[in-house]
Each structure stands twice: as structure tokens, then as C-alpha cells.
Protein backbone atom coordinates (compact mmCIF):
# COMPACT_ATOMS: atom_id res chain seq x y z
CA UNK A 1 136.63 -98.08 15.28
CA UNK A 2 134.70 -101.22 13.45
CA UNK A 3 132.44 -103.31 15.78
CA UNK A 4 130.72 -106.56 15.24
CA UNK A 5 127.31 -107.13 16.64
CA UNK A 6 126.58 -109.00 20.31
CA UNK A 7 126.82 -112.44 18.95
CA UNK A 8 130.49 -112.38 18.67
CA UNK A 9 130.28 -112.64 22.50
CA UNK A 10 128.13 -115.94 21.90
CA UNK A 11 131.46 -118.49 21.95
CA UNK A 12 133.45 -116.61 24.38
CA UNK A 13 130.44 -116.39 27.18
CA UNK A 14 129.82 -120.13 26.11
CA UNK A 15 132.63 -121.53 27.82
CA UNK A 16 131.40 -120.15 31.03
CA UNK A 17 127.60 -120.38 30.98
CA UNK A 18 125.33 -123.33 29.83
CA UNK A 19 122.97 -121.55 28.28
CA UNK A 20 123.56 -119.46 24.87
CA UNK A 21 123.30 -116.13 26.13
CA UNK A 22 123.32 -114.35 22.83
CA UNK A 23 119.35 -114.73 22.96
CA UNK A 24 119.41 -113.36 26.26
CA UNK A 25 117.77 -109.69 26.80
CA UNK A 26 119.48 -107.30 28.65
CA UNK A 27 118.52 -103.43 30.13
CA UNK A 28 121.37 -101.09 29.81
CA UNK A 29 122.03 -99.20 33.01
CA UNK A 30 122.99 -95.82 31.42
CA UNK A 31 119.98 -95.31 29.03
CA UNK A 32 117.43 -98.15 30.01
CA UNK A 33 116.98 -99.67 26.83
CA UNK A 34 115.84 -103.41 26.71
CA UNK A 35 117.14 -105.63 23.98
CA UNK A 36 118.97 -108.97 23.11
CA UNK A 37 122.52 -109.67 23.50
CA UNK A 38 122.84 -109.62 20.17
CA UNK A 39 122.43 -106.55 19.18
CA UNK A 40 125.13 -104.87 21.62
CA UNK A 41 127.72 -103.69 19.69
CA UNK A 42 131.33 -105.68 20.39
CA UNK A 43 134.76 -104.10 20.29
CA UNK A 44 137.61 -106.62 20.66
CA UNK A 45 139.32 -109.16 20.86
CA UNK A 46 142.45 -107.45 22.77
CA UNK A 47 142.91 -107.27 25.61
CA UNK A 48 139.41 -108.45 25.74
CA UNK A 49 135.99 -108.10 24.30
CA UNK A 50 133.86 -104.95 25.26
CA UNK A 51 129.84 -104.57 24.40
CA UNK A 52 128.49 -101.54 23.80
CA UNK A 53 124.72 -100.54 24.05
CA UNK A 54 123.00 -99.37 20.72
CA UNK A 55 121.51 -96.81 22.13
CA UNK A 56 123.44 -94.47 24.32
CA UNK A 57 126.79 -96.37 23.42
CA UNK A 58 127.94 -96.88 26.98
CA UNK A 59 129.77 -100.17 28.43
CA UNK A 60 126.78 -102.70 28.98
CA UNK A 61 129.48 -105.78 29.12
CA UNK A 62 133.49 -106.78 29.07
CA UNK A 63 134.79 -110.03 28.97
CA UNK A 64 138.48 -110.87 29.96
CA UNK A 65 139.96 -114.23 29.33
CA UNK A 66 143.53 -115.52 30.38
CA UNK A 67 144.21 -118.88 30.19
CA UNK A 68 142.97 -120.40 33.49
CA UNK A 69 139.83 -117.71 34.46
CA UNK A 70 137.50 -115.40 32.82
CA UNK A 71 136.61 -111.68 34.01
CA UNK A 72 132.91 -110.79 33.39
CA UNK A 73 131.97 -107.55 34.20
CA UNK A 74 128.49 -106.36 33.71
CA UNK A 75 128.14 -103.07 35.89
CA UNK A 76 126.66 -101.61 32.65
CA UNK A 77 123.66 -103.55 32.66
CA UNK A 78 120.68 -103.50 34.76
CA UNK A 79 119.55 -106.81 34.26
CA UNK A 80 119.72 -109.72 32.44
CA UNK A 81 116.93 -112.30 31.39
CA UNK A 82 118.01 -115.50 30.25
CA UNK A 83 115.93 -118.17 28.48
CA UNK A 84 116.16 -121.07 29.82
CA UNK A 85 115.16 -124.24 27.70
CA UNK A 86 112.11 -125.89 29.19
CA UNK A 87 112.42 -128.88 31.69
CA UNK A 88 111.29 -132.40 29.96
CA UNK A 89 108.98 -135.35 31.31
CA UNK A 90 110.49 -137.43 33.85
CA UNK A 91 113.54 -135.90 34.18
């Protein structure tokens, strides 16, 4: 089966989170390897999207959409650091 790389999860996790989490660096559970987003290989759309990790090729992420709530599971992944853009002056 074809797969596209992590980013095609970019637009899809958009519409819940503020912050692009395609950047973000994740641990996979299974294996332990620490990487972005990114690179976590995507199988999808239907019924949903599913990432894969590069390494072991276990289930790091899935993302389920319907058309009034969104089912994120990431039991595959041991964490999750997300950049977070830097506060300004004054505000």
C-alpha cells in the first residue's frame, strides 16, 4: 500500500490544534525512535488517516473526522513535543 509522508496530517490536525504540528517531534512507543511529525508515514484518507513510524512501522497516530468531532488517537506515541512560537513584548 502507497503512503505519503507525516505532513499530510498537517491540514487535518490543523483544524483542531493552533499550532502546526507537522514540526512537532514525537517518540514512538513501540520502538522509541524520536523524530518529527513529518516523517511518519500516512495511510489514508478512509475511513481516516493512520501514521505509521519509520522505524518499526507500528501505529504512532490515527485521526478520525465526521462532520461535527474529530477522533485523535495517539496510544502509539510516547510523547509529543510541540514548538510553540515565542511570546512577544507587551503582549
Amino acid at each position: 500500500m502507497t503512503h505519503l509522508d507525516g505532513n499530510a496530517m498537517a491540514g487535518p490536525l490543523s483544524e483542531i490544534f493552533a499550532v502546526d504540528l507537522s514540526a512537532a517531534s514525537g517518540t514512538c512507543a513501540s520502538c522509541g525512535l524520536t523524530g518529527p511529525v513529518a516523517a511518519l508515514r500516512v495511510y489514508g484518507p478512509d475511513p481516516g488517516l493512520v501514521a505509521r513510524c519509520p522505524g518499526c512501522d507500528e501505529v504512532v497516530m490515527r485521526l478520525v473526522r465526521s462532520p461535527d468531532a474529530a477522533w485523535l488517537d495517539l496510544h502509539g506515541a510516547a510523547r509529543l513535543r510541540i514548538p510553540l512560537p515565542s511570546p512577544t513584548a507587551g503582549s
